[in-house]
N, C-alpha and C. Protein backbone atom coordinates (compact mmCIF):
# COMPACT_ATOMS: atom_id res chain seq x y z
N UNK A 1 155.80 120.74 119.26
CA UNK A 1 154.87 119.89 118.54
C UNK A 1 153.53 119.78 119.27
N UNK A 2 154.00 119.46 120.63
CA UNK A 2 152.38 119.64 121.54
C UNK A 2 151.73 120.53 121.31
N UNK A 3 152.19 122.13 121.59
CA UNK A 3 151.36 123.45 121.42
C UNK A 3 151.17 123.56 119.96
N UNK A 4 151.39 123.14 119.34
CA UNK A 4 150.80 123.19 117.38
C UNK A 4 149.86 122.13 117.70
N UNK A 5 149.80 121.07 118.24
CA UNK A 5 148.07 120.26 117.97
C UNK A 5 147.35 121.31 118.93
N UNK A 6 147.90 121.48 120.50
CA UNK A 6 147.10 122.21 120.96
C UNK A 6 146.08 123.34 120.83
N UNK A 7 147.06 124.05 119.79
CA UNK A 7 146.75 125.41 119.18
C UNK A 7 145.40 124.79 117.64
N UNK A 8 145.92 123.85 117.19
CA UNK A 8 144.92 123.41 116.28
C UNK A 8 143.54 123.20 116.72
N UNK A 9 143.71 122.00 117.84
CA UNK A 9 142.50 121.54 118.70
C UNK A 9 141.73 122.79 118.56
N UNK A 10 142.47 124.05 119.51
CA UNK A 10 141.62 125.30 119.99
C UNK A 10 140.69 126.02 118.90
N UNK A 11 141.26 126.15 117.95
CA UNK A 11 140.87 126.75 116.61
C UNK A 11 140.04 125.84 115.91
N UNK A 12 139.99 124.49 115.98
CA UNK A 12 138.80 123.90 115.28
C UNK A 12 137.99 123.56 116.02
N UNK A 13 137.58 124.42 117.50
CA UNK A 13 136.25 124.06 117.95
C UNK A 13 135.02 124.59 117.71
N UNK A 14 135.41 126.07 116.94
CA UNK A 14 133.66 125.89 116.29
C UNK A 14 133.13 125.25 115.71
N UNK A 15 134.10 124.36 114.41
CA UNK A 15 133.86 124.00 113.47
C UNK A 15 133.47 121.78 114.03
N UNK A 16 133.65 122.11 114.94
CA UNK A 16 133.71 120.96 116.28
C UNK A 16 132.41 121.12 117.01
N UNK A 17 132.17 122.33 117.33
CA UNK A 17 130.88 122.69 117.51
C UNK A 17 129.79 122.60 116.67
N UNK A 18 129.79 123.09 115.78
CA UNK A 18 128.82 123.02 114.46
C UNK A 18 128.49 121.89 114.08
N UNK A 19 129.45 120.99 114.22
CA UNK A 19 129.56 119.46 113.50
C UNK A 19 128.54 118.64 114.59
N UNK A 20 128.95 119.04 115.67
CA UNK A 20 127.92 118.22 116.49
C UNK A 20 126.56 118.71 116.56
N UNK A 21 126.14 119.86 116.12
CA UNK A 21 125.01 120.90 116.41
C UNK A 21 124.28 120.16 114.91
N UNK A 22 124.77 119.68 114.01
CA UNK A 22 124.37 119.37 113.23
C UNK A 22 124.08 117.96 112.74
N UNK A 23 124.89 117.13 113.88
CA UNK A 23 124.96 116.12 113.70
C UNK A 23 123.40 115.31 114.94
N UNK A 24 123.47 116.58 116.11
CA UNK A 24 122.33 115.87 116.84
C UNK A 24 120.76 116.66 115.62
N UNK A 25 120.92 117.70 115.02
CA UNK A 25 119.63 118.17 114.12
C UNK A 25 119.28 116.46 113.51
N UNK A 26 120.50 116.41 112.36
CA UNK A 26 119.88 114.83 111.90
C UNK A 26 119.34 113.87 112.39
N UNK A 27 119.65 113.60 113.54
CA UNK A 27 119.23 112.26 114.71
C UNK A 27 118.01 112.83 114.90
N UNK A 28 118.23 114.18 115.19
CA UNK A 28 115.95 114.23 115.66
C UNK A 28 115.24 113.92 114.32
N UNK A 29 115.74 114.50 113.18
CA UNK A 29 115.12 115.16 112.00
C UNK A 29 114.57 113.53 111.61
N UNK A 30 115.92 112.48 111.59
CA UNK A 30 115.75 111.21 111.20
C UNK A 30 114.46 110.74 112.86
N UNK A 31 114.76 110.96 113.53
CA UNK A 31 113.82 109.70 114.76
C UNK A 31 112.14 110.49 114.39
N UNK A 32 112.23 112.19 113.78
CA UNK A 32 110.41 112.37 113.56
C UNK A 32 110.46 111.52 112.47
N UNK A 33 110.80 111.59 111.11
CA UNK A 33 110.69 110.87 110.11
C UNK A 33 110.28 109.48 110.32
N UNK A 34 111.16 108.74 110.87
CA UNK A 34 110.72 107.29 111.41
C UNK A 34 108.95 107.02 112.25
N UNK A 35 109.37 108.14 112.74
CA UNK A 35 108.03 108.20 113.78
C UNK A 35 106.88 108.22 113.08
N UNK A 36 107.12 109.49 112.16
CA UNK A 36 105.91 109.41 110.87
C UNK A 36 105.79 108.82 110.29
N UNK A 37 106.75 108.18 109.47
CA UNK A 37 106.59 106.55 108.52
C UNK A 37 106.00 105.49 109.06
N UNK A 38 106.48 105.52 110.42
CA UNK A 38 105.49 104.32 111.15
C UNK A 38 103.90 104.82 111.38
N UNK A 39 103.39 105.63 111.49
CA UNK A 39 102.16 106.10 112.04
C UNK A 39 101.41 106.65 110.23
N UNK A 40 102.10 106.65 109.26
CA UNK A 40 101.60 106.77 108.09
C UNK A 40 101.30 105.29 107.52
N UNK A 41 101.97 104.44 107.74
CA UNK A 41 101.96 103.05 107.75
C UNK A 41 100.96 102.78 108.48
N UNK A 42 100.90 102.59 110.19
CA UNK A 42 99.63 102.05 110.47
C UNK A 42 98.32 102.51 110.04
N UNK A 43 98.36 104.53 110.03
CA UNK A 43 97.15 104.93 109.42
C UNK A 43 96.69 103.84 108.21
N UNK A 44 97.69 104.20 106.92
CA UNK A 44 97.27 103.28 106.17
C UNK A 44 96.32 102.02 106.16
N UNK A 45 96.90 101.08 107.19
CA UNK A 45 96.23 99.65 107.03
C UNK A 45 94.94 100.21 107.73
N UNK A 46 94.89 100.91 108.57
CA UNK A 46 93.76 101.14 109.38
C UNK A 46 92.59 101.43 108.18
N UNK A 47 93.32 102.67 107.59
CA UNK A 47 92.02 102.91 106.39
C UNK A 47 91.57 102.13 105.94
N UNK A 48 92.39 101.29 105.15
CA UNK A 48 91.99 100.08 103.98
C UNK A 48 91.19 99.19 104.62
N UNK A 49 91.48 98.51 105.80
CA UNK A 49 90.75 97.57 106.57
C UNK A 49 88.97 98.74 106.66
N UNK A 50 88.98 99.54 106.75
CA UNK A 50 87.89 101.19 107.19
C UNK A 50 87.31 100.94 106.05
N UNK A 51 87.91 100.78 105.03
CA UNK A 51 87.39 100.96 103.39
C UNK A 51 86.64 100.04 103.07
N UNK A 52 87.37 98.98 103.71
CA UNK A 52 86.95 97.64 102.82
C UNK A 52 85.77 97.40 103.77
N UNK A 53 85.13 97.06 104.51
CA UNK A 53 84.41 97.73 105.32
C UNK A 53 82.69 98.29 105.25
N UNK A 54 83.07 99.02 104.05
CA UNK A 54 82.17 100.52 103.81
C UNK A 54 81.15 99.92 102.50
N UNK A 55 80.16 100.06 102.37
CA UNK A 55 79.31 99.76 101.31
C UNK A 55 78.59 100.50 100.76
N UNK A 56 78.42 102.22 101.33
CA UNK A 56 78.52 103.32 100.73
C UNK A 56 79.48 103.82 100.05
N UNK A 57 79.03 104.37 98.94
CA UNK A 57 80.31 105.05 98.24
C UNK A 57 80.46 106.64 99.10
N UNK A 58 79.24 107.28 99.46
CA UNK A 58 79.61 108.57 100.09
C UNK A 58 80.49 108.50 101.44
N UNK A 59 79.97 107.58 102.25
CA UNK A 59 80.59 107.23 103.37
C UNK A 59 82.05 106.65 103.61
N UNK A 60 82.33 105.83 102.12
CA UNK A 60 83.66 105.98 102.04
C UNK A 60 84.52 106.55 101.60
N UNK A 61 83.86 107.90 100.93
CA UNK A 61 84.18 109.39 100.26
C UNK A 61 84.92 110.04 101.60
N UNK A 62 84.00 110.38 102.63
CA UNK A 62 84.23 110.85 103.87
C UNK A 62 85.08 110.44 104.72
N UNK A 63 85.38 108.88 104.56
CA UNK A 63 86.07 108.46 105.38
C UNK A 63 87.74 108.92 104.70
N UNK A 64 87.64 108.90 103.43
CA UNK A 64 88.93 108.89 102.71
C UNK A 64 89.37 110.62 102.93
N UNK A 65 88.77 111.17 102.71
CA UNK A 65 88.49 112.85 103.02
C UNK A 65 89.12 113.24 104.71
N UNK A 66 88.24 112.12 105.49
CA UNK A 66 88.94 112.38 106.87
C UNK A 66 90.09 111.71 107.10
N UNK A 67 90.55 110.81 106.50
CA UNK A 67 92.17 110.11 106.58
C UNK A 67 93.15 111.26 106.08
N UNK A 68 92.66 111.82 104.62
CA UNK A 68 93.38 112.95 104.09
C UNK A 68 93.91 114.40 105.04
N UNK A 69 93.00 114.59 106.42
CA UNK A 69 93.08 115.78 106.59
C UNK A 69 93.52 115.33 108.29
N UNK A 70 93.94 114.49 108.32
CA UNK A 70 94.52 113.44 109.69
C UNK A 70 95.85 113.69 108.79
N UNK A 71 96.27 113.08 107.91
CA UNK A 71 97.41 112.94 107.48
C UNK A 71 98.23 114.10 107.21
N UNK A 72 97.10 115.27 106.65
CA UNK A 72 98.06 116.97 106.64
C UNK A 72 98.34 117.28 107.51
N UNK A 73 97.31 116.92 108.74
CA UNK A 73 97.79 117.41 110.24
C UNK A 73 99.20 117.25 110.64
N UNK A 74 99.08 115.61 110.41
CA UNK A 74 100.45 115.08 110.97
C UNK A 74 101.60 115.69 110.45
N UNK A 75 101.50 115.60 108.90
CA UNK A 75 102.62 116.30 108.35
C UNK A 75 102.92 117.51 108.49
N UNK A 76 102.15 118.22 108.57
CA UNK A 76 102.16 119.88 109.38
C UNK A 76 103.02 119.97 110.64
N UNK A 77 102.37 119.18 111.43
CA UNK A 77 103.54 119.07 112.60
C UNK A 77 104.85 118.65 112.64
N UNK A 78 104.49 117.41 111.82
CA UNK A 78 106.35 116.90 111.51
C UNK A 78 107.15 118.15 111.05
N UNK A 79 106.83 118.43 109.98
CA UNK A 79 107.45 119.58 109.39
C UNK A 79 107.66 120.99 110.28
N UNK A 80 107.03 121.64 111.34
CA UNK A 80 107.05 122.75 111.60
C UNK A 80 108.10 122.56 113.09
N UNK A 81 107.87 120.63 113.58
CA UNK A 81 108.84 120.18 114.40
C UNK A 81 110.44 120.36 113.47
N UNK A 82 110.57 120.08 112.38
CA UNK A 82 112.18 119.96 111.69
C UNK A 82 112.26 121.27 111.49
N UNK A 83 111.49 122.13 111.03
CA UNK A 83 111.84 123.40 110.78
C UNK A 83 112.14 124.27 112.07
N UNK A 84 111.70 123.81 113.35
CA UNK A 84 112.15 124.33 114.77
C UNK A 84 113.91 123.66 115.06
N UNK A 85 113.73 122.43 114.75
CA UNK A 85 115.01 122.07 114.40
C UNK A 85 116.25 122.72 113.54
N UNK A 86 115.65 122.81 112.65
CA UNK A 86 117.00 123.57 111.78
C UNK A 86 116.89 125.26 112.17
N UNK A 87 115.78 125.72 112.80
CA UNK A 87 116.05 127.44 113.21
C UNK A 87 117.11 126.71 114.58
N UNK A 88 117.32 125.69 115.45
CA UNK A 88 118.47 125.88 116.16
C UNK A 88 119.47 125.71 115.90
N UNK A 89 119.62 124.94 114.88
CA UNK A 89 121.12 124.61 114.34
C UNK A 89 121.44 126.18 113.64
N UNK A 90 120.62 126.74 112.94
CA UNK A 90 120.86 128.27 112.34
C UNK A 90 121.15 129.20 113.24
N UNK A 91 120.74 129.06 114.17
CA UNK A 91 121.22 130.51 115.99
C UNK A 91 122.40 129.56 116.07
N UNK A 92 122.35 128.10 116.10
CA UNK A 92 123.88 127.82 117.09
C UNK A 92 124.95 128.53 116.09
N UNK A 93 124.66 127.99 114.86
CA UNK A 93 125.83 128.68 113.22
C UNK A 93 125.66 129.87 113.34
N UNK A 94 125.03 130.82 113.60
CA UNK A 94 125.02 132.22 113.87
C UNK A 94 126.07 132.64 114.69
N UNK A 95 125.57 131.90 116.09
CA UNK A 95 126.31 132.12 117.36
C UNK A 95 128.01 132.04 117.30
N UNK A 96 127.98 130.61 116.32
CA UNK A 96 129.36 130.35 116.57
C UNK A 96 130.52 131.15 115.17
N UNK A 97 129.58 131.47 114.45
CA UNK A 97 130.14 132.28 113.44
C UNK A 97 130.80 133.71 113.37
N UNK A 98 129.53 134.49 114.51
CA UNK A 98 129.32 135.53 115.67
C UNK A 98 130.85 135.39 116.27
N UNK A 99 130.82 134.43 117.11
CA UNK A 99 132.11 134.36 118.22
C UNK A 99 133.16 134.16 117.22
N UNK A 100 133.45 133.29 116.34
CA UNK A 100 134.97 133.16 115.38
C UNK A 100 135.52 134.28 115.16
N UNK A 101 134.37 135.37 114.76
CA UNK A 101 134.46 136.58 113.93
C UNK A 101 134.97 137.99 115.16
N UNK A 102 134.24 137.61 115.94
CA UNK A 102 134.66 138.41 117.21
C UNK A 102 136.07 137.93 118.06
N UNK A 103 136.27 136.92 117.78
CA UNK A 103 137.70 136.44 118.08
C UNK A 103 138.84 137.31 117.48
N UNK A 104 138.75 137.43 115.87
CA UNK A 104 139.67 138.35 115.60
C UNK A 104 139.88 139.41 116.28
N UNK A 105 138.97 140.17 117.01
CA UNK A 105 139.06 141.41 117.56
C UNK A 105 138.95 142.38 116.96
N UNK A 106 137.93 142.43 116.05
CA UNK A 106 137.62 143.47 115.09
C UNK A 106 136.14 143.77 115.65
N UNK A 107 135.47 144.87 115.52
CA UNK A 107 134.04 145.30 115.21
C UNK A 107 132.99 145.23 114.07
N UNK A 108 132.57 143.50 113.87
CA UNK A 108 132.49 143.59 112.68
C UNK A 108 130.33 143.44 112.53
N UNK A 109 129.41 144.03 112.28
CA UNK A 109 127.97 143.87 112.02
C UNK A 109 127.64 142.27 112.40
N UNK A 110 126.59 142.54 112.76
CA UNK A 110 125.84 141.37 112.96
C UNK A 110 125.44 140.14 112.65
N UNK A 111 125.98 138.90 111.85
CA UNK A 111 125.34 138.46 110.85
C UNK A 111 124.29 137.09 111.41
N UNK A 112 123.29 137.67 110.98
CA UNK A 112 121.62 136.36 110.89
C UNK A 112 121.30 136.55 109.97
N UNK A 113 121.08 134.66 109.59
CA UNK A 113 120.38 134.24 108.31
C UNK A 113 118.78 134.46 108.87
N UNK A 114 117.79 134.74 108.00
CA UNK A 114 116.34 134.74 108.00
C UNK A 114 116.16 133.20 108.22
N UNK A 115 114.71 133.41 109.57
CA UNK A 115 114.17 131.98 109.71
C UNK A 115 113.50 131.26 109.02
N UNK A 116 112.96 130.34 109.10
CA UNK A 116 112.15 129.32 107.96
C UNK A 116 110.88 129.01 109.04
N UNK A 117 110.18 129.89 108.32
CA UNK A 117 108.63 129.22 108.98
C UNK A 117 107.67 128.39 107.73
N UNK A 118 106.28 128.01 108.32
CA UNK A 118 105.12 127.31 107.55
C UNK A 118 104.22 128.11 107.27
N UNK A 119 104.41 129.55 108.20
CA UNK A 119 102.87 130.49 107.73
C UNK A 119 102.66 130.64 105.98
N UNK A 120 104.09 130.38 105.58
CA UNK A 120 103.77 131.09 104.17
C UNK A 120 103.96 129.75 103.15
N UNK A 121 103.30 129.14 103.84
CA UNK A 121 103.23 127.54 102.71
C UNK A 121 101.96 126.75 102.93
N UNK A 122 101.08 126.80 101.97
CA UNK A 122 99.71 126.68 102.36
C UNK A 122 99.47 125.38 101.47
N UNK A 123 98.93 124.11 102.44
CA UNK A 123 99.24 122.40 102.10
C UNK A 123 97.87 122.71 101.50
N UNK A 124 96.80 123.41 101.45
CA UNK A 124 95.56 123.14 100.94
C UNK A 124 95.36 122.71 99.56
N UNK A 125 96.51 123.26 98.80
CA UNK A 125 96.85 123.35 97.07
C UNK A 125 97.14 121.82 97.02
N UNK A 126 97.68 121.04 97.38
CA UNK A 126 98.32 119.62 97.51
C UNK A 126 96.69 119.02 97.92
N UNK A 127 95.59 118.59 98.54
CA UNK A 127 94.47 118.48 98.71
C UNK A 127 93.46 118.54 97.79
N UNK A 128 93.01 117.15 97.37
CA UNK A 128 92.23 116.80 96.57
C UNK A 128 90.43 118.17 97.32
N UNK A 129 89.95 118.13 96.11
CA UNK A 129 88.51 118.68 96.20
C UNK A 129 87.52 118.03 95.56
N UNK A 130 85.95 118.29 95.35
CA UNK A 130 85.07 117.59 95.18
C UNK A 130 85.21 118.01 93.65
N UNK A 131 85.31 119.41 93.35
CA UNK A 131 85.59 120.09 92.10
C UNK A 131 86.25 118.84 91.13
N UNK A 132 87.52 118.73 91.63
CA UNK A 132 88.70 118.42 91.01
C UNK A 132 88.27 116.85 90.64
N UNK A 133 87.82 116.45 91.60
CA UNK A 133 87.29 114.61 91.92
C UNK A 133 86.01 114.46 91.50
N UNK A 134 85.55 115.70 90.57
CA UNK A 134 84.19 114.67 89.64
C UNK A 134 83.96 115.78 88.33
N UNK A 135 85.40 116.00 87.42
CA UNK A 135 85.76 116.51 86.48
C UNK A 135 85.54 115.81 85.38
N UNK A 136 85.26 115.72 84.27
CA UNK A 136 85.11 114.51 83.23
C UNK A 136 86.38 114.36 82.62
N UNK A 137 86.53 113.07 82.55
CA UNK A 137 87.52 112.70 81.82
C UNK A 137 87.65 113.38 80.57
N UNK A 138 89.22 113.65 79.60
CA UNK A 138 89.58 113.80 78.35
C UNK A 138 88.74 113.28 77.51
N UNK A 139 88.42 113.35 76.39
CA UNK A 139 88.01 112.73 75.19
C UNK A 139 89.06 112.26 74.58
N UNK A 140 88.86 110.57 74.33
CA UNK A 140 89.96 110.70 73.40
C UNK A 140 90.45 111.32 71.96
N UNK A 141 91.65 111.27 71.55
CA UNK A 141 92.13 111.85 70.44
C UNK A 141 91.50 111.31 69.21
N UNK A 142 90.83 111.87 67.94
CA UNK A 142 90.81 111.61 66.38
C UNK A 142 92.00 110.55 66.01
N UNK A 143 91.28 109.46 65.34
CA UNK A 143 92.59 108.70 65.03
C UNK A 143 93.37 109.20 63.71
N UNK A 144 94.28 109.09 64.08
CA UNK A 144 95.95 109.47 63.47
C UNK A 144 95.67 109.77 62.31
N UNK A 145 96.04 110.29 60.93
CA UNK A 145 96.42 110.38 59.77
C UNK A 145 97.05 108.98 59.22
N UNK A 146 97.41 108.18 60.01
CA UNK A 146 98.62 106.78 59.13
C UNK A 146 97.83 106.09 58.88
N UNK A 147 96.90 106.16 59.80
CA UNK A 147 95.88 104.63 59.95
C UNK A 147 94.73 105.35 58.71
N UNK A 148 94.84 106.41 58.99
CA UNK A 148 93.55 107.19 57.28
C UNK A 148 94.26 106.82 56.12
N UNK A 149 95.59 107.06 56.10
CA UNK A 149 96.52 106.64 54.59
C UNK A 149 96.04 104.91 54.14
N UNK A 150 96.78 104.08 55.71
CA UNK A 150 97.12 102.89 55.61
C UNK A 150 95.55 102.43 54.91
N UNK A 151 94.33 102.89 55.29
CA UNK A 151 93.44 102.18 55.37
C UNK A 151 92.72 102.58 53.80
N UNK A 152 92.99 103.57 53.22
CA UNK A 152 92.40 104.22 51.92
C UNK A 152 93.62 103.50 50.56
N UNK A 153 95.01 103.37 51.35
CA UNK A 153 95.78 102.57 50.05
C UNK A 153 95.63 101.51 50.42
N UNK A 154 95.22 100.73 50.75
CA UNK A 154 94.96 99.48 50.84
C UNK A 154 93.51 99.20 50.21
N UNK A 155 92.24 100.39 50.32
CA UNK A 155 91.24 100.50 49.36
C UNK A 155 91.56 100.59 47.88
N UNK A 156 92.56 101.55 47.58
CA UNK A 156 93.21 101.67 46.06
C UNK A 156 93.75 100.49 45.92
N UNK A 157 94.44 99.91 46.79
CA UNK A 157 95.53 98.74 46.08
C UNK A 157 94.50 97.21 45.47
N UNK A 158 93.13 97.33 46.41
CA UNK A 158 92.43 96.24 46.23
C UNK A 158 91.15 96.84 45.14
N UNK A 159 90.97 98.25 44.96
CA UNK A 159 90.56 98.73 43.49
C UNK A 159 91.53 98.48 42.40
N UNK A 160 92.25 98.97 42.45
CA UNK A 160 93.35 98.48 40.87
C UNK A 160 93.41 96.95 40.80
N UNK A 161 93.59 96.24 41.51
CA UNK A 161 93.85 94.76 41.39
C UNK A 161 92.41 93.97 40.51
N UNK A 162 91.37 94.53 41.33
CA UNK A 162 90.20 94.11 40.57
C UNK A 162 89.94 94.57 39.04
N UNK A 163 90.42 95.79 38.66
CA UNK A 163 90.27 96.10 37.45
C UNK A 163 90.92 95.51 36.51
């Protein structure tokens, strides 16, 4: 009975491994997140107090413009910090997937998943422009057809009545 847990123990330590490899990813992934929520938060009040402040409209154009491109920064980093994060949890799952597989004692190919980078995700598209921020509004819509009916039988109904 001992050597059957023993033998179990042995055999579920990759999966013992992994669990913890994945379990410390979340704890960082969660403590940047926090980190950023707090520092997106103070940015915040900082601006508004910045804003309120300002009695130019250009100057508080600029100021809002430079909060915007403070804030991609940050998020750029957060993000390229979690994505360094999850490429280790992906080598440790490699590694330990690697060794299970080589345990059998077979010769079996290589297997790696492709990494996750930021070169090929460009935040500029998400970023307001001057273009975009002094576009004219829609026109509104022609009013409806019901309200043309409602308003012309109600002309007929108060023509026939008079006649």
């Amino acid at each position: 009975m001992f050597d059957a847990l023993k033998e179990m123990q042995e055999k579920m330590k990759p999966v013992t491994a992994l669990t913890e490899a994945n379990q410390k990813a979340v704890e960082k992934i969660f403590a940047l997140q926090s980190e950023y929520f707090t520092e997106c938060v103070n940015a915040s009040l900082a601006q508004v107090k910045a804003l309120a402040e300002v009695k130019d409209p250009k100057e508080a154009f600029q100021l809002q413009m430079d909060y915007l491109k403070t804030q991609e920064s940050k998020w750029s980093e957060v993000a390229e910090k979690e994505l360094a994060t999850l490429n280790e949890v992906r080598e440790q799952a490699s590694t330990l997937f690697e060794e299970s597989l080589l345990s059998f004692g077979t010769d079996l190919p290589k297997f790696e998943m492709p990494s996750m980078d930021m070169a090929s995700f460009d935040m500029s598209k998400f970023m307001p422009t001057l273009d975009t921020a002094t576009e004219e509004k829609p026109k509104k819509p022609a009013a409806s057809r019901t309200t043309a009916r409602k308003s012309s039988s109600a002309s007929s109904a108060a023509a026939t009545s008079a006649s």
